[in-house]
Protein backbone atom coordinates (compact mmCIF):
# COMPACT_ATOMS: atom_id res chain seq x y z
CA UNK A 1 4.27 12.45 -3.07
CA UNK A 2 3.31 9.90 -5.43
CA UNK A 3 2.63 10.96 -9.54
CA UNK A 4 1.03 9.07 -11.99
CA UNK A 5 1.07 10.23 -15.26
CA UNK A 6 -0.54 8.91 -18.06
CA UNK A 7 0.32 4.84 -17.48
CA UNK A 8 -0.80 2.54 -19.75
CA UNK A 9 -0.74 -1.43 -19.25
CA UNK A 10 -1.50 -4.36 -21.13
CA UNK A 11 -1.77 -7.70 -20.84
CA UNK A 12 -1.72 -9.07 -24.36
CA UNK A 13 -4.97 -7.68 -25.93
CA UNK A 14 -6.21 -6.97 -22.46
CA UNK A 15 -5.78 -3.50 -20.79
CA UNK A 16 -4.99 -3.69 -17.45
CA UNK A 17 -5.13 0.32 -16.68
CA UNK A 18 -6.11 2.97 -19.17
CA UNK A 19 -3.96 6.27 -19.62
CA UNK A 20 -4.08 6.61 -15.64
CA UNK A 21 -3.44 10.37 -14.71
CA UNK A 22 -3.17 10.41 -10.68
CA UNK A 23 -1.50 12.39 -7.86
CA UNK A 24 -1.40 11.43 -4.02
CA UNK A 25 0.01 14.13 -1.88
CA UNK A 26 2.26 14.49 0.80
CA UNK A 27 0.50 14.29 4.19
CA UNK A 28 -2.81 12.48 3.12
CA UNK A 29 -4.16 8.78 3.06
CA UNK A 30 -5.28 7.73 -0.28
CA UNK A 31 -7.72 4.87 -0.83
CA UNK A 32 -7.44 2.83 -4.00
CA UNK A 33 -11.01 1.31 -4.23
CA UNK A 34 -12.52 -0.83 -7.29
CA UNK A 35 -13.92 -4.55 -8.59
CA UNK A 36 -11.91 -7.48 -8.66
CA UNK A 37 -9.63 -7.05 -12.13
CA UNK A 38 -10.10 -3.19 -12.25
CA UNK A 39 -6.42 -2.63 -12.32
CA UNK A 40 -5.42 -1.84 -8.61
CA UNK A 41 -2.44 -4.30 -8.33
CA UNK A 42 -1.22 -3.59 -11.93
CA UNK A 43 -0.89 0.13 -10.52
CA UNK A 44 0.80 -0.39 -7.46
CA UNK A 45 3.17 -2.92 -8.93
CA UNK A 46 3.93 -0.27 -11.88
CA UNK A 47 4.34 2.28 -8.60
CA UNK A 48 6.84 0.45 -7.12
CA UNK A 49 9.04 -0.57 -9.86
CA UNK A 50 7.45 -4.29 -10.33
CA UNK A 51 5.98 -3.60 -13.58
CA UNK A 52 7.17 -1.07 -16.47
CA UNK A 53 4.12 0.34 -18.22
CA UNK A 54 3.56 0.28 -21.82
CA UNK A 55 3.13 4.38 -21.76
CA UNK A 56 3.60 6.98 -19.25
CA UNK A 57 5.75 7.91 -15.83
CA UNK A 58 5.62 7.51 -12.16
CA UNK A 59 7.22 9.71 -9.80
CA UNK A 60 8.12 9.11 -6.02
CA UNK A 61 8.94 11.51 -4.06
CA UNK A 62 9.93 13.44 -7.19
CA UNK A 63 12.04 10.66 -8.23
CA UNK A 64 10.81 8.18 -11.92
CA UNK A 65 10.93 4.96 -10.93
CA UNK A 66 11.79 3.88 -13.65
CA UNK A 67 14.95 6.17 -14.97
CA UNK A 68 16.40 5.47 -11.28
CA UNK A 69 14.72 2.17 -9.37
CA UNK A 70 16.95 1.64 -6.56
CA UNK A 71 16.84 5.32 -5.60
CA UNK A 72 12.72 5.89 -5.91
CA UNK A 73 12.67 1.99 -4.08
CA UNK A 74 14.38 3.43 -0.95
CA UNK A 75 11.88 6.00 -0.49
CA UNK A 76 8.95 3.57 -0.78
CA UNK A 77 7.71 0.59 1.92
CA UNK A 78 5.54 -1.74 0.14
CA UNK A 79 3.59 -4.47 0.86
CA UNK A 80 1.62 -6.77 -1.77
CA UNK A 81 -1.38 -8.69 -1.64
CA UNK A 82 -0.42 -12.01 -0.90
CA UNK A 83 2.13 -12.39 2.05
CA UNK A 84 4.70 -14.44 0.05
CA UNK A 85 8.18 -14.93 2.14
CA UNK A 86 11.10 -16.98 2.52
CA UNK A 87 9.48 -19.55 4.72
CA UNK A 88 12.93 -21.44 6.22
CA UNK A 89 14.22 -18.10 8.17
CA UNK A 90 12.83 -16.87 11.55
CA UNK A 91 10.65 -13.33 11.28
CA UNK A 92 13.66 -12.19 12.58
CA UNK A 93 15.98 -13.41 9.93
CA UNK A 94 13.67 -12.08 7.73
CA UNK A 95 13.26 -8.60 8.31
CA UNK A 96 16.78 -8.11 9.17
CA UNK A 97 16.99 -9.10 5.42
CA UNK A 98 15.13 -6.61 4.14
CA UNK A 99 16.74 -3.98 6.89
CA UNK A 100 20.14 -4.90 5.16
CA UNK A 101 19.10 -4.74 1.84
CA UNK A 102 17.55 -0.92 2.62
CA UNK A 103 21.19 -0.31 4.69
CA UNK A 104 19.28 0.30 7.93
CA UNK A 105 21.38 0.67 10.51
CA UNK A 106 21.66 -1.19 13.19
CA UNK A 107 20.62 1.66 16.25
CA UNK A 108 17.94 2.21 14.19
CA UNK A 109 15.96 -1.00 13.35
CA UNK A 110 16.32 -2.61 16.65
CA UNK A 111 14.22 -0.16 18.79
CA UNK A 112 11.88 -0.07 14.83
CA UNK A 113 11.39 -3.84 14.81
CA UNK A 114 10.91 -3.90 18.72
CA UNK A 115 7.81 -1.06 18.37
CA UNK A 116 5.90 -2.71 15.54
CA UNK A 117 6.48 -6.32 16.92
CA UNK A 118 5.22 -5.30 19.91
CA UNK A 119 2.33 -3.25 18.02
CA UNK A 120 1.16 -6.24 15.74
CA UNK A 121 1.73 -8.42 18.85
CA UNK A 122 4.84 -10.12 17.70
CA UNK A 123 7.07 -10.24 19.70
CA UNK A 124 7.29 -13.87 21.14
CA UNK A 125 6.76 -14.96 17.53
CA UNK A 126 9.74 -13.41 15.49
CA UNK A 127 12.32 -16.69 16.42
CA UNK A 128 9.87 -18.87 15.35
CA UNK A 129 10.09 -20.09 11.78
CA UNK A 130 7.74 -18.47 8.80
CA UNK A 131 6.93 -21.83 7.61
CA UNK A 132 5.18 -22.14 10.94
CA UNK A 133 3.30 -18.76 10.95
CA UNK A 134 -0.46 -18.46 10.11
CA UNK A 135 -1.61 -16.43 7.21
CA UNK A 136 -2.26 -13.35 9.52
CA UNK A 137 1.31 -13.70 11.21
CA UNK A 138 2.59 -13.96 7.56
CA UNK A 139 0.88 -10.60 6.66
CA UNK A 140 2.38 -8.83 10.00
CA UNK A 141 5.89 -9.94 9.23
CA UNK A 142 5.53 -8.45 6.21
CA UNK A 143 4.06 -5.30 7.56
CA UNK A 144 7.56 -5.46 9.62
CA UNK A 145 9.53 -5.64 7.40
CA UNK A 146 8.39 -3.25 4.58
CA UNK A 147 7.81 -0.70 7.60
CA UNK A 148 11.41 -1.30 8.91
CA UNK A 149 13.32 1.72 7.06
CA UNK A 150 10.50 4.18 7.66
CA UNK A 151 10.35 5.73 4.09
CA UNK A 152 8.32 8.42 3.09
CA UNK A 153 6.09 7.00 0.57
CA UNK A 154 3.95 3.83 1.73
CA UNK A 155 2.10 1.31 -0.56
CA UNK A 156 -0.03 -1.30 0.78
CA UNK A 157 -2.07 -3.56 -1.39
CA UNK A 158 -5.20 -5.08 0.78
CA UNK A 159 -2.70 -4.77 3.79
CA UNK A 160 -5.66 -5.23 6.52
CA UNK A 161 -6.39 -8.64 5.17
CA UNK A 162 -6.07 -11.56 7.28
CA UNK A 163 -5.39 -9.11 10.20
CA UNK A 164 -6.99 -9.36 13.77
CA UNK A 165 -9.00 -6.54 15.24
CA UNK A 166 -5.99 -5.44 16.99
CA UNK A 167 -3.37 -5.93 14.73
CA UNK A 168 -5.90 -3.78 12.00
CA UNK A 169 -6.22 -0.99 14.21
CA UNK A 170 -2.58 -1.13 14.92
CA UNK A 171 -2.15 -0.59 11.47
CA UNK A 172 -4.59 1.81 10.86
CA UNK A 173 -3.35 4.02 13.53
CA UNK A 174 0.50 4.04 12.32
CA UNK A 175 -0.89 4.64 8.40
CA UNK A 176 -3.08 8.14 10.22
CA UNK A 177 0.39 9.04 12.39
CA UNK A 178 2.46 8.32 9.22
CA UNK A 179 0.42 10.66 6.94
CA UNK A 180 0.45 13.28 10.10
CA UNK A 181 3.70 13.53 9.72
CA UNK A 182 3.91 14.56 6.54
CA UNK A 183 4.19 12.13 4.42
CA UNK A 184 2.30 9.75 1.90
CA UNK A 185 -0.03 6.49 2.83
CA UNK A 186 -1.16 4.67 -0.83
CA UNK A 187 -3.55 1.95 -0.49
CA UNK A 188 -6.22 -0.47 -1.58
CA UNK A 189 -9.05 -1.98 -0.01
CA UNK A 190 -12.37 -3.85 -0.24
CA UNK A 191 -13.45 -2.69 3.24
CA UNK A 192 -15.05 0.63 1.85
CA UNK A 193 -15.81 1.17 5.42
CA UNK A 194 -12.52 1.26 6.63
CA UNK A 195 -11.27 4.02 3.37
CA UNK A 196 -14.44 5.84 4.43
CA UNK A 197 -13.05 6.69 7.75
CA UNK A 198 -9.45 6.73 7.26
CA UNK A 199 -9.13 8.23 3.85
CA UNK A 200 -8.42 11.91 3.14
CA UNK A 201 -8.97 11.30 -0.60
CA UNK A 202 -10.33 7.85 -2.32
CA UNK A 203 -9.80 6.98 -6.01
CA UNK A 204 -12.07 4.21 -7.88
CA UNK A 205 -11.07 2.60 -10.83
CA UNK A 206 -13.10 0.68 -13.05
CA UNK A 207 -11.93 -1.46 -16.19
CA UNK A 208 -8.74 0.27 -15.65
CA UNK A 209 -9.74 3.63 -15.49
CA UNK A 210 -9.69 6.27 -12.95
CA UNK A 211 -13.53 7.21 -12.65
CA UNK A 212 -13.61 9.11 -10.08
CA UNK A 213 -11.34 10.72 -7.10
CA UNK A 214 -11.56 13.51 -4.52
CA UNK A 215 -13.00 13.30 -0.80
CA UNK A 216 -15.79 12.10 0.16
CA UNK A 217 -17.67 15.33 0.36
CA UNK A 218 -16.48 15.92 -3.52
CA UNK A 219 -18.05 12.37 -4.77
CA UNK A 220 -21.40 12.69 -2.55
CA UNK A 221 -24.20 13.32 -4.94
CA UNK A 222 -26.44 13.58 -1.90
CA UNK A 223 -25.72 14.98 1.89
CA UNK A 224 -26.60 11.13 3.12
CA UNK A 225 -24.02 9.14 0.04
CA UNK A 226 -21.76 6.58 1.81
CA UNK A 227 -18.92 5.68 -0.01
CA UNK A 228 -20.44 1.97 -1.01
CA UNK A 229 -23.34 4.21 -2.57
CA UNK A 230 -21.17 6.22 -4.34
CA UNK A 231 -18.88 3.35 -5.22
CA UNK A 232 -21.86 0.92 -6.31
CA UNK A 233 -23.44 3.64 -8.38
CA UNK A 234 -19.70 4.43 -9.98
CA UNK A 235 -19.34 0.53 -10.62
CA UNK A 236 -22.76 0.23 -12.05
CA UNK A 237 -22.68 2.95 -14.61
């Protein structure tokens, strides 16, 4: 479970995300969904431990990330919105980085990495050099790695961008069997499509408030409402 309680954020005179009061429960996918600059990124960086807010707590998994990091960090996978890597090592190299630095042992990541390369389709690609790697095989390598140590909380910032059809519904499928299972899938998009169908719960946040959140039955203000109706009406109040 994921709790947000009360974060505040500013950027100088500019308020990134307003007094943000938010839960996201165990065994549900949760859509983050709102304009360019409404404050998504600031609250997933503040989620995972990126960012310290100016007011307020986050809990993950019942632990604050903030009174103990490296304990709530272990219990979260997270990928951001730009695929930024160390581009001299192999994929491999890299996500056996991150493996070590989550103390994943070794009986355990090799079959891991082997399913999700094989998955994204990268299998044949993970000796090759990053430096080499299109945007979209930079964005799967990340997927890899952040997915690696299998923790209960996930946090994915835009993580079907730059994704191929199949790769996507990879994804997409492993977020649905993830949240199955129990545990918690936190994300943001721009494809309201995509949160329509996948999303047990969607949040939208405008000018760094939370304006709305519930299913999509409990935002419909009519039986026909899509979600870029309800979201476009939200946006345009």
């Amino acid at each position: 479970m994921i709790e947000i309680v009360g974060i505040t954020k500013s950027y100088g005179d500019k308020r990134a995300v307003d007094n943000l009061t938010l839960d996201v429960r165990d065994g549900e996918i949760f859509g983050f969904i709102g304009p360019n600059g409404a404050g998504k990124t600031t609250t997933i960086k503040t989620i995972v431990g990126m960012l310290r807010p100016d007011s307020g707590a986050v809990r993950v998994n019942g632990v604050d990330v903030q009174a103990n990091p490296i304990e709530a960090k272990l219990g979260i996978a997270y990928v951001p919105d730009t695929p930024d890597v160390y581009e001299r090592l192999t994929g491999i190299q890299f996500v056996n980085f991150i493996a070590d630095a989550y103390r994943v042992p070794q009986d355990v990541r090799v079959p891991r990495i082997a399913q999700l390369a094989e998955m994204l389709e990268m299998t044949d690609a993970l000796g090759d050099v990053i430096e080499s790697y299109s945007h979209g095989m930079r964005q799967k390598i990340v997927l890899i790695a952040a997915l690696v140590h299998d923790p209960k909380a996930w946090v994915l910032d835009e993580p079907l961008v730059g994704l191929d059809p199949k790769a996507s519904f990879a994804l997409k499928g492993l977020m649905r069997q993830h949240a199955d299972s129990g545990n918690t899938v936190f994300f943001s998009t721009h494809i309201l499509e995509v949160a329509e169908r996948l999303c047990d719960r969607v949040g939208v946040i405008v000018q760094g408030r939370l304006v709305a959140c519930g299913t999509l039955d409990e935002l419909r203000t009519s039986a026909d409402s899509t979600l870029e109706s309800i979201f476009l009406d939200l946006v345009d109040r």
